[in-house]
C-alpha atoms as a PDB file:
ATOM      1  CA  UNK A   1      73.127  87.127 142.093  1.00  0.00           C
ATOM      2  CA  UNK A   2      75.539  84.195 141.481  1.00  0.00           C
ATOM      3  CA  UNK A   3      72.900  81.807 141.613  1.00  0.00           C
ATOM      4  CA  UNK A   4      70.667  83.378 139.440  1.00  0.00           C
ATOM      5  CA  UNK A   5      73.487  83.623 136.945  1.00  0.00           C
ATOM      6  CA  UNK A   6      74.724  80.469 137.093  1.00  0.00           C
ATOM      7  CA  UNK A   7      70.583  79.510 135.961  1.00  0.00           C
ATOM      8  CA  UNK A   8      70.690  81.464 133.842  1.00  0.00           C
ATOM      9  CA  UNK A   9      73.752  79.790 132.532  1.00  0.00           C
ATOM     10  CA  UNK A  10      72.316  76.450 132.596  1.00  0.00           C
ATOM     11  CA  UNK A  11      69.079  77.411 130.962  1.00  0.00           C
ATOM     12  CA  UNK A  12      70.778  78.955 127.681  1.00  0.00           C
ATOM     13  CA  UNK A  13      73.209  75.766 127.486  1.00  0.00           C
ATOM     14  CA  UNK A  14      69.904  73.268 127.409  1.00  0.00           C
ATOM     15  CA  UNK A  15      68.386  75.515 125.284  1.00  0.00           C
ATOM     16  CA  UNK A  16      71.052  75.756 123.038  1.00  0.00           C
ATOM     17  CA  UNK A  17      71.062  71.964 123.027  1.00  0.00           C
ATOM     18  CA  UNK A  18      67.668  71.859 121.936  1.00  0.00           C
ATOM     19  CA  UNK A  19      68.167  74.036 119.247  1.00  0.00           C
ATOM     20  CA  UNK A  20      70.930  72.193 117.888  1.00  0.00           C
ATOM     21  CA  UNK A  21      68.763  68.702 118.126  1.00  0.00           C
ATOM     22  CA  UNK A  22      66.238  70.982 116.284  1.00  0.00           C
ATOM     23  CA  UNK A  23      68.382  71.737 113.555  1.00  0.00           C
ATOM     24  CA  UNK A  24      68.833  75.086 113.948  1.00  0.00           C
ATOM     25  CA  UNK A  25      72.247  76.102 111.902  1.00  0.00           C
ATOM     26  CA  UNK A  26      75.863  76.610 113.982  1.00  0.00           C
ATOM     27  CA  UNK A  27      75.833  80.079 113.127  1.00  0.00           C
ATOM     28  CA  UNK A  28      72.676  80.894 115.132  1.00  0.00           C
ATOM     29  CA  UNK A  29      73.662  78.537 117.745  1.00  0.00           C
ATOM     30  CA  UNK A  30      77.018  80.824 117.748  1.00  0.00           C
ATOM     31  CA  UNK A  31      74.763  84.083 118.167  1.00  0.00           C
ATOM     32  CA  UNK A  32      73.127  82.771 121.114  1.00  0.00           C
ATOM     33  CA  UNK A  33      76.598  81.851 123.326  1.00  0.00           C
ATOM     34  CA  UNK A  34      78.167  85.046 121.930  1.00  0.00           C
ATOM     35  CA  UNK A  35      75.441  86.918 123.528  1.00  0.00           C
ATOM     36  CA  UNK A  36      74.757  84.848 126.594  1.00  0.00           C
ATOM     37  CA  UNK A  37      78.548  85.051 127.468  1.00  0.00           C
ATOM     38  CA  UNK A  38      78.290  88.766 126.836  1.00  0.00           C
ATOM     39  CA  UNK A  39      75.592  89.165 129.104  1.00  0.00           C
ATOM     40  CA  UNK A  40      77.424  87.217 131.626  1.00  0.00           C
ATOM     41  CA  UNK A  41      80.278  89.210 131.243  1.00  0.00           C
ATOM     42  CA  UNK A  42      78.436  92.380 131.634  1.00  0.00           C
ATOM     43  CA  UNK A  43      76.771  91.310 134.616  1.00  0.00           C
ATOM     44  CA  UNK A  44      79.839  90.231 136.443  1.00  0.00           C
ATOM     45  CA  UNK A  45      81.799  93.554 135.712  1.00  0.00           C
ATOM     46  CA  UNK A  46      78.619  95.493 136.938  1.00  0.00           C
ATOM     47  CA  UNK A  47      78.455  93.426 140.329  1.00  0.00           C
ATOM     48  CA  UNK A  48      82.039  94.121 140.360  1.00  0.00           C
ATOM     49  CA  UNK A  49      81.936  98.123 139.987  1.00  0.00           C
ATOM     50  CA  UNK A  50      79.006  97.902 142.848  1.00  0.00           C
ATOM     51  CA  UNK A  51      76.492  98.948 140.274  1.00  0.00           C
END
């Protein structure tokens, strides 16, 4: 599961370095991290609680 995540991880940081080469505005760019560190966050505490 830790590998996946940590892909997952890497994925949204490359992506979110396209966008930003793209020109996509800092607020979007904020949406995206705030989310993926949500969903990392989430994830974690479920592995966690055995769920």
């Amino acid at each position: 599961m830790l590998d996946e995540l940590a892909t997952y991880i890497v994925a949204v940081n490359q992506s979110l370095a396209v966008l930003s080469r793209a020109g996509t505005p800092d607020p979007e760019l904020r949406s995206v991290a705030r989310l993926a560190c949500t969903t990392v966050a989430d994830t974690l505490a479920r592995a966690a609680s055995g769920s």
